[in-house]
PDB file of N, CA and C in Angstrom:
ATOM      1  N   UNK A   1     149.858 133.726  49.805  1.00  0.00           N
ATOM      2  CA  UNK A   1     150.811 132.709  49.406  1.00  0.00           C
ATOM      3  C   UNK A   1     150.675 132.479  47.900  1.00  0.00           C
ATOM      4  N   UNK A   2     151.555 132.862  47.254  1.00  0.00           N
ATOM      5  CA  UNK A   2     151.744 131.908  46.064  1.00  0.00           C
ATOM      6  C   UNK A   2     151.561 130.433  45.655  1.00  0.00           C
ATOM      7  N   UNK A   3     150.651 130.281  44.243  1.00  0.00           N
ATOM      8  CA  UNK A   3     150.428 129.234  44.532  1.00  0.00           C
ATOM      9  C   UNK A   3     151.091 128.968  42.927  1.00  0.00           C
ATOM     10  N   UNK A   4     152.075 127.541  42.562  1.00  0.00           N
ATOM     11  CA  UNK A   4     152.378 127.444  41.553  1.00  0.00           C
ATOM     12  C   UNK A   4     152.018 125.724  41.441  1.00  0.00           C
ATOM     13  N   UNK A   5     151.944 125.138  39.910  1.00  0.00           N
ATOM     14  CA  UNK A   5     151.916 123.901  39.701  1.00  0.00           C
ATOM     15  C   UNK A   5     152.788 123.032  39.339  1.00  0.00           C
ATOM     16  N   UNK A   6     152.912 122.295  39.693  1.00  0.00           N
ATOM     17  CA  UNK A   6     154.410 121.255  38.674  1.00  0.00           C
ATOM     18  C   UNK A   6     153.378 120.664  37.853  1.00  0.00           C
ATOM     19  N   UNK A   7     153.652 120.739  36.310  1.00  0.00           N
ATOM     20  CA  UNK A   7     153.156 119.594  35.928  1.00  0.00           C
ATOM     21  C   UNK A   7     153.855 118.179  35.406  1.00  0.00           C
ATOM     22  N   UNK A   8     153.256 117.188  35.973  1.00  0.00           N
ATOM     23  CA  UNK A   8     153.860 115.862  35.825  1.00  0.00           C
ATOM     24  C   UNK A   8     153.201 114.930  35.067  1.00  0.00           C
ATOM     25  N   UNK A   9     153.426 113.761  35.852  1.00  0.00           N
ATOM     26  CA  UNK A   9     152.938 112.599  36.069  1.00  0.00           C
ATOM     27  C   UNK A   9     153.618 111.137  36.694  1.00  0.00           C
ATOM     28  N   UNK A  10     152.650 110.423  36.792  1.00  0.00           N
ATOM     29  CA  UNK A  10     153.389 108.908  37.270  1.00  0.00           C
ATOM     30  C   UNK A  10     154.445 108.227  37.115  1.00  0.00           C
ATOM     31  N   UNK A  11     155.166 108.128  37.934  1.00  0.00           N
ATOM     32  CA  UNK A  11     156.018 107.270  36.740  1.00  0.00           C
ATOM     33  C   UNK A  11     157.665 108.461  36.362  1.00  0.00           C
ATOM     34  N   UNK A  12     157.210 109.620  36.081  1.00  0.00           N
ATOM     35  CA  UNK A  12     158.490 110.529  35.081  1.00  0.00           C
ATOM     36  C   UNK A  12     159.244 110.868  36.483  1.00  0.00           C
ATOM     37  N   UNK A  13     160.862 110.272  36.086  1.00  0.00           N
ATOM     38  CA  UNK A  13     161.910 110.162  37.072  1.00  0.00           C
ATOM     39  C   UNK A  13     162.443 111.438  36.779  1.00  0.00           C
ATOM     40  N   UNK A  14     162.496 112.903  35.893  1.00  0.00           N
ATOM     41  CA  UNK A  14     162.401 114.153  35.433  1.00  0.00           C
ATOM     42  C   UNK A  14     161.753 114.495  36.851  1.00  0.00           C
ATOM     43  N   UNK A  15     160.284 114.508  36.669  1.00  0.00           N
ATOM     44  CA  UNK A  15     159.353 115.169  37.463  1.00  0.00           C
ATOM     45  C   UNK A  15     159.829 115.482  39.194  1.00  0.00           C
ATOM     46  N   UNK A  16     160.616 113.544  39.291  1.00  0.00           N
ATOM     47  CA  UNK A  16     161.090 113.684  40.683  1.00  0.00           C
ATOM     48  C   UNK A  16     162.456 114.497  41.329  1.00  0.00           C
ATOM     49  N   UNK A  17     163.232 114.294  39.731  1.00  0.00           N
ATOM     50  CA  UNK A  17     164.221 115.363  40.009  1.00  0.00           C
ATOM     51  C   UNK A  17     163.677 116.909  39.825  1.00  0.00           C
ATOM     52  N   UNK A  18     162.740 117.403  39.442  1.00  0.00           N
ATOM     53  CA  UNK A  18     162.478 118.690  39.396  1.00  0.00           C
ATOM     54  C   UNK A  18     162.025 119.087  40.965  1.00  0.00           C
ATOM     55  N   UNK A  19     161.165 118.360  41.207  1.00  0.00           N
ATOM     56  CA  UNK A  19     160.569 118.377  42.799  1.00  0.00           C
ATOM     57  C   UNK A  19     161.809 118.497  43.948  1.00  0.00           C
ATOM     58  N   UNK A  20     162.865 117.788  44.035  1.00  0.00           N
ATOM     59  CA  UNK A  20     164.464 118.052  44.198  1.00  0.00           C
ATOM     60  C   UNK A  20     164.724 119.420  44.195  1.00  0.00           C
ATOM     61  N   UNK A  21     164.821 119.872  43.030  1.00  0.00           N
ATOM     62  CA  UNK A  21     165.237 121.454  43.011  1.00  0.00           C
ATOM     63  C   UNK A  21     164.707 122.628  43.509  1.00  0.00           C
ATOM     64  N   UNK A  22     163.161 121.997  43.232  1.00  0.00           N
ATOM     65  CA  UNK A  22     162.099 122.811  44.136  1.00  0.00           C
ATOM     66  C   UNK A  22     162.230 122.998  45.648  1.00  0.00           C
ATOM     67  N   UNK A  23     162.399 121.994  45.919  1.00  0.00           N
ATOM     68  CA  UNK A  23     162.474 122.082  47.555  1.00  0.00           C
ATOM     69  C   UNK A  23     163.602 123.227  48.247  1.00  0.00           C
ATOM     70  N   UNK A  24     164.818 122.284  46.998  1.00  0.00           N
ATOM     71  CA  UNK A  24     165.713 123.509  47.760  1.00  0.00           C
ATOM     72  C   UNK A  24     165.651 125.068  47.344  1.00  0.00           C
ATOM     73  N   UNK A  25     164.641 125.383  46.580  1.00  0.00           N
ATOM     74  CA  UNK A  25     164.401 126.303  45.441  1.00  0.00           C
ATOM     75  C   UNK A  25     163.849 127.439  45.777  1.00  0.00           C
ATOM     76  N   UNK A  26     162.658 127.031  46.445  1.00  0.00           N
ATOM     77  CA  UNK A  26     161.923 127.750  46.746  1.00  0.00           C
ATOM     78  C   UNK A  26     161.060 128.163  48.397  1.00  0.00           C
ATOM     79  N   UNK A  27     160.856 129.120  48.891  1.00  0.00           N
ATOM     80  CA  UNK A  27     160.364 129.475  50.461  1.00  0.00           C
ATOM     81  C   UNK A  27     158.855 128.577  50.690  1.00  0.00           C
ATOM     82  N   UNK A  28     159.023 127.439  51.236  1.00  0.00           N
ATOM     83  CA  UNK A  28     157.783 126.830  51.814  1.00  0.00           C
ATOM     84  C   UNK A  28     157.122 127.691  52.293  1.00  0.00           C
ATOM     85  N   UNK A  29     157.385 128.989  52.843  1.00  0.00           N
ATOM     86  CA  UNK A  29     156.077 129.138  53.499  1.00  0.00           C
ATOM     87  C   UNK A  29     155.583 130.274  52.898  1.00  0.00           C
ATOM     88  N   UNK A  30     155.868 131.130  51.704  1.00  0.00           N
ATOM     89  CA  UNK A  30     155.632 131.576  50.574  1.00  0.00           C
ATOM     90  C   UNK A  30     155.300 131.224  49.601  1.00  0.00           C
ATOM     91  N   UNK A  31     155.531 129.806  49.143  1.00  0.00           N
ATOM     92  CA  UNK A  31     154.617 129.571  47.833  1.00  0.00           C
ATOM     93  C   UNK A  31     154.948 127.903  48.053  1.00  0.00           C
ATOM     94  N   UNK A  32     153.095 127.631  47.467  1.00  0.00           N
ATOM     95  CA  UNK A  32     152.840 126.205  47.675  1.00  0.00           C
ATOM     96  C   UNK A  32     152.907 125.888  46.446  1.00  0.00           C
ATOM     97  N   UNK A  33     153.006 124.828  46.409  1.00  0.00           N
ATOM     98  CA  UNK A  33     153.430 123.489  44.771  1.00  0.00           C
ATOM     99  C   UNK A  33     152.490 122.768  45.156  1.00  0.00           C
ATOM    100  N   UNK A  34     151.396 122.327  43.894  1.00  0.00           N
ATOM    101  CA  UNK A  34     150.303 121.225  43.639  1.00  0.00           C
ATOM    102  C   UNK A  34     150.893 120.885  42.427  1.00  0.00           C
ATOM    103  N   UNK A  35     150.826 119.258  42.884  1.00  0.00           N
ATOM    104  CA  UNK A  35     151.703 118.683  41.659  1.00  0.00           C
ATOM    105  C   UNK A  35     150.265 118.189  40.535  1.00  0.00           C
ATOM    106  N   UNK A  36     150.400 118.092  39.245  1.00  0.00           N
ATOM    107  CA  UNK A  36     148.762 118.195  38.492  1.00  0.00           C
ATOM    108  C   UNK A  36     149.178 116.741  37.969  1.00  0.00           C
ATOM    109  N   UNK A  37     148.609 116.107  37.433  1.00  0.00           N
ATOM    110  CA  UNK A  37     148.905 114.597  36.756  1.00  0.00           C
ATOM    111  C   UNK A  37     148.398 114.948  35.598  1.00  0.00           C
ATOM    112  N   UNK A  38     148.876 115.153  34.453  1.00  0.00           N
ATOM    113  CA  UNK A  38     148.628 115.698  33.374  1.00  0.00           C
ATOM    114  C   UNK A  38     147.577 114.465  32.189  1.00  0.00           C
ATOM    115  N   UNK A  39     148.056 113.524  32.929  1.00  0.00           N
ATOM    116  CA  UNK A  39     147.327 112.228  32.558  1.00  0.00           C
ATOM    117  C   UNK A  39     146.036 112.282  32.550  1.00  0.00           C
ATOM    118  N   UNK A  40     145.737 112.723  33.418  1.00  0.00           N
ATOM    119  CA  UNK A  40     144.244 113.023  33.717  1.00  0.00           C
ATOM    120  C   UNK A  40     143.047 114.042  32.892  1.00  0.00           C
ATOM    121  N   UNK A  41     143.860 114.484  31.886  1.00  0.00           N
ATOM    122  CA  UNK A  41     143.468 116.212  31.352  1.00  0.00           C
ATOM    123  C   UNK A  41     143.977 115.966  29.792  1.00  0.00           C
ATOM    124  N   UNK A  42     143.356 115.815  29.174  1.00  0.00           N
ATOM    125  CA  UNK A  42     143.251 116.059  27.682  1.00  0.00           C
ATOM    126  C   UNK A  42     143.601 117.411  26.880  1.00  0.00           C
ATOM    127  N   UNK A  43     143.476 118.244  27.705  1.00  0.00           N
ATOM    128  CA  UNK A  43     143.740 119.524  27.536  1.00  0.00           C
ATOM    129  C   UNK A  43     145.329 119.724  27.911  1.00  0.00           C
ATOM    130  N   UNK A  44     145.665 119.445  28.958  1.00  0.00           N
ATOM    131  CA  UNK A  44     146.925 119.320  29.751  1.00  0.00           C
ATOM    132  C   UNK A  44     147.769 118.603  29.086  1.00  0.00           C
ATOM    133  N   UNK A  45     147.438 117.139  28.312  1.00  0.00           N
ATOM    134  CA  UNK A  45     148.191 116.396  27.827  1.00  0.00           C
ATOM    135  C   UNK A  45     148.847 116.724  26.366  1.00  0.00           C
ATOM    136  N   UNK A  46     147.770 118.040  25.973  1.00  0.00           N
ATOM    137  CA  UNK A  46     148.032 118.649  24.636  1.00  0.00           C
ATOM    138  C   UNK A  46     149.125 119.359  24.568  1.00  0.00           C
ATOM    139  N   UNK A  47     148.884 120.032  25.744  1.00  0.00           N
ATOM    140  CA  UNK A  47     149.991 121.495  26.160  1.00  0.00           C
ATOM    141  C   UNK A  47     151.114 120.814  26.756  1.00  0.00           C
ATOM    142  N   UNK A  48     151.307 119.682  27.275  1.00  0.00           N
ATOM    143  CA  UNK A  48     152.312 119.867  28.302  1.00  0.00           C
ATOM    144  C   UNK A  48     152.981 118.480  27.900  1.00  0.00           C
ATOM    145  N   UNK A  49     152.231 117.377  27.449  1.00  0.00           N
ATOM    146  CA  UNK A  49     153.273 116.207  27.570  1.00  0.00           C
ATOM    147  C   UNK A  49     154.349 116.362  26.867  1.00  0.00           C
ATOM    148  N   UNK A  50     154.934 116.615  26.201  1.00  0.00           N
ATOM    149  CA  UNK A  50     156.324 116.331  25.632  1.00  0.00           C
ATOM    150  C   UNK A  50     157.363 117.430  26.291  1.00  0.00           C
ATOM    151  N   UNK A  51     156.316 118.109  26.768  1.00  0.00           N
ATOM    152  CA  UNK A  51     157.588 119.371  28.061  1.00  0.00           C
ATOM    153  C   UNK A  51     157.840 119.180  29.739  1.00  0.00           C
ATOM    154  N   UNK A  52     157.013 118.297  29.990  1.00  0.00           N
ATOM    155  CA  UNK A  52     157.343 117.940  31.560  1.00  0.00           C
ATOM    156  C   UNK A  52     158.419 117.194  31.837  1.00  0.00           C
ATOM    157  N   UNK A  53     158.874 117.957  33.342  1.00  0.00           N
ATOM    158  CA  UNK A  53     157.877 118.585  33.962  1.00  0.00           C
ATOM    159  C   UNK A  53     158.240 119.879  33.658  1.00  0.00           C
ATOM    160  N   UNK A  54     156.788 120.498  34.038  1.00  0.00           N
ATOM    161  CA  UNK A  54     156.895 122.021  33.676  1.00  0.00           C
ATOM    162  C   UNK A  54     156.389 122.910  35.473  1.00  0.00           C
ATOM    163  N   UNK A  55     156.695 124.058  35.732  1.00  0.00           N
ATOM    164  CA  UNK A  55     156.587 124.809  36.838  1.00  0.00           C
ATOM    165  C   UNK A  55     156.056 125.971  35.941  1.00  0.00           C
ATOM    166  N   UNK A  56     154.566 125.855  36.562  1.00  0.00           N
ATOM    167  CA  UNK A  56     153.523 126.654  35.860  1.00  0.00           C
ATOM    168  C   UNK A  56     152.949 127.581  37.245  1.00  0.00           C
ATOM    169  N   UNK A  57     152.113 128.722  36.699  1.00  0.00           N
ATOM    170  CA  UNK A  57     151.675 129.640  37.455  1.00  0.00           C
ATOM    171  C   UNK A  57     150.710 129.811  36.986  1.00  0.00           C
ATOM    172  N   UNK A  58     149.385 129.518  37.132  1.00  0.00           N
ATOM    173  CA  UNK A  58     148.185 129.632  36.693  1.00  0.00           C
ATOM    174  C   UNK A  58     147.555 131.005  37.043  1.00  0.00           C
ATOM    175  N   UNK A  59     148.000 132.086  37.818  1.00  0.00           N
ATOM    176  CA  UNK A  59     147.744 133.185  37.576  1.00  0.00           C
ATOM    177  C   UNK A  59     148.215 134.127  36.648  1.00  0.00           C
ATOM    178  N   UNK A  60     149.264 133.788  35.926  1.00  0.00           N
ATOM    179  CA  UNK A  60     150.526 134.628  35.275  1.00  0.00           C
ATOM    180  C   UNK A  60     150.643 133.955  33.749  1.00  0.00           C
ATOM    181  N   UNK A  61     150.293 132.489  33.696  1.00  0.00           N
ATOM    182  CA  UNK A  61     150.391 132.042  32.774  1.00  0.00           C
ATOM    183  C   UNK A  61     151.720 131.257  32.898  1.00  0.00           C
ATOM    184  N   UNK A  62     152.579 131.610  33.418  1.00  0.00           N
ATOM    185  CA  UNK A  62     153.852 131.550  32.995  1.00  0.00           C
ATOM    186  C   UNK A  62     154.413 130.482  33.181  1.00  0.00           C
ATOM    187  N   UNK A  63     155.336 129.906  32.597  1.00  0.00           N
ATOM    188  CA  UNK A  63     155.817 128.676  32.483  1.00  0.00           C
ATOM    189  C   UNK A  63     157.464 128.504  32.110  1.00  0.00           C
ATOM    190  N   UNK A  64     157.896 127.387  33.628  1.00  0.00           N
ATOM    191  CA  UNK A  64     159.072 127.145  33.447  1.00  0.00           C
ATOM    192  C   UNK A  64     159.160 125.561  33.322  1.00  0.00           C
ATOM    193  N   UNK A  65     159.981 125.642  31.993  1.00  0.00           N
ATOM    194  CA  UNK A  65     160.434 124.317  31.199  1.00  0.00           C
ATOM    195  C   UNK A  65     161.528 123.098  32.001  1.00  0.00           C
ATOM    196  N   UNK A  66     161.303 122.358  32.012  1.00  0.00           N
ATOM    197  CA  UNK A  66     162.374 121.796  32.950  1.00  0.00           C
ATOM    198  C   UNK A  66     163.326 120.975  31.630  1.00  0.00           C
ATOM    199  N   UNK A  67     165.067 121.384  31.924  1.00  0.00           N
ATOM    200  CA  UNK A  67     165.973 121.081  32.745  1.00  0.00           C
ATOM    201  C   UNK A  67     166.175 122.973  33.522  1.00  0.00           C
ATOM    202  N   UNK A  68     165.760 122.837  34.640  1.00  0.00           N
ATOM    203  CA  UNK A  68     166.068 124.014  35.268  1.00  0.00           C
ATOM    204  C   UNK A  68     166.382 123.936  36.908  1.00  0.00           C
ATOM    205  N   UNK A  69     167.723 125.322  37.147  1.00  0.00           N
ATOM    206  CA  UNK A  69     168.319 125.122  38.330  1.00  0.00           C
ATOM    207  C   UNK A  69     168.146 125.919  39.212  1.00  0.00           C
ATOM    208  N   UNK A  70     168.799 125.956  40.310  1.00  0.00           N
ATOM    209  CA  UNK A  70     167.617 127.123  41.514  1.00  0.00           C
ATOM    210  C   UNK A  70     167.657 128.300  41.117  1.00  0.00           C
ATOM    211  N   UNK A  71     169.073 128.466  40.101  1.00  0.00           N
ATOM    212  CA  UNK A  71     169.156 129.979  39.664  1.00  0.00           C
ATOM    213  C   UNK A  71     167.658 130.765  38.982  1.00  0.00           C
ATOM    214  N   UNK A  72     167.537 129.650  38.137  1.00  0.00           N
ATOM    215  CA  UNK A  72     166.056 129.457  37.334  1.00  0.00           C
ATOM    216  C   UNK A  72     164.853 129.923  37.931  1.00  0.00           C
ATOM    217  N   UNK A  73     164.817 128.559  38.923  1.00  0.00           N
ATOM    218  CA  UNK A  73     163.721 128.822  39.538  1.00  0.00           C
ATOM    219  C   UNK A  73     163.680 130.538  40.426  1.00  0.00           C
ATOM    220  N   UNK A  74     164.387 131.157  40.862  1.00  0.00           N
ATOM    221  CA  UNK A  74     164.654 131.808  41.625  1.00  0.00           C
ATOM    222  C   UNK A  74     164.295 133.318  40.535  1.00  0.00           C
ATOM    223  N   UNK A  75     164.750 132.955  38.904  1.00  0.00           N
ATOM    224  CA  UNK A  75     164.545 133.899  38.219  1.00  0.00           C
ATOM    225  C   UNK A  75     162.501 133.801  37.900  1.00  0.00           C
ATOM    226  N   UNK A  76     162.567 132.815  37.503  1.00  0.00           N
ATOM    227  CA  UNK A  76     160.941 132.354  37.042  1.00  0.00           C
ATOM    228  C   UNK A  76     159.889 132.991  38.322  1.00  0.00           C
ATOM    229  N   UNK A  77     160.567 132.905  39.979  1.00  0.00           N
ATOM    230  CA  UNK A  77     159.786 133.718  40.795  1.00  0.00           C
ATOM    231  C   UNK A  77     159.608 135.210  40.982  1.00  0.00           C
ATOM    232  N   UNK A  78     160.407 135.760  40.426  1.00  0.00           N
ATOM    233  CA  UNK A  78     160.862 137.134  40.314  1.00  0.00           C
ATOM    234  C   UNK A  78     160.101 137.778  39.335  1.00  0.00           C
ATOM    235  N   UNK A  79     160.027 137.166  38.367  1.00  0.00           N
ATOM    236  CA  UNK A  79     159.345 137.373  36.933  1.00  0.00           C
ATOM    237  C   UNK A  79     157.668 137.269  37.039  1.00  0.00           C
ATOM    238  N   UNK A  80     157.429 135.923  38.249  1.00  0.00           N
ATOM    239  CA  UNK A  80     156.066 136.182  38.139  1.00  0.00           C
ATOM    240  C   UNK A  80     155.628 136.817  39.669  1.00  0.00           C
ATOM    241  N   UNK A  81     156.280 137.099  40.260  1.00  0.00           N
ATOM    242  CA  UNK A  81     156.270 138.756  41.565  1.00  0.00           C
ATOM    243  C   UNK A  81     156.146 140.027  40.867  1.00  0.00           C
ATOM    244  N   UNK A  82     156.899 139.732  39.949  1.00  0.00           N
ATOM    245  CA  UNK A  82     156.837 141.535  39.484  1.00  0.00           C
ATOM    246  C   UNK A  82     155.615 141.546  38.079  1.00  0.00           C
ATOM    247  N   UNK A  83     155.072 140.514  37.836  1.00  0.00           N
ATOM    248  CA  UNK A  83     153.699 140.544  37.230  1.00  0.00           C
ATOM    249  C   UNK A  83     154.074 140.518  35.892  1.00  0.00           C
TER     250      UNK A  83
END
């Protein structure tokens, strides 16, 4: 199973619409979403606050920027399948 991250946080009404797109976005039973609280991570908050939410792949690196649509998402999985 694929495993990808949203990164968020508390609070960002973004984050909840990204989670929205996800659902319809992507195969539950092919790839799981752990949502990260970026709040928490000093490191995370460097890289990521002014771009969340972001749909990250911590094996691949790769990173999708949000405002993005299933077309997106659908491309961003393809991209990190084929490595």
């Amino acid at each position: 199973m694929l495993k990808l991250e949203l990164m968020s946080t508390e609070g960002c009404h973004l984050c909840d619409e990204a989670e929205a797109v996800l659902q319809l976005s992507l195969p539950a039973d092919q790839v799981e979403i752990d949502w990260v609280d970026i709040a928490y991570d000093d490191a995370l908050m460097d890289q990521f606050a002014t771009r969340i939410p972001v749909l990250y792949c911590p094996s691949t690196a790769q990173a999708l920027d949000w405002p993005f649509s299933p077309e997106d998402v659908h491309a961003f999985l393809t991209s990190v399948l084929e490595g």
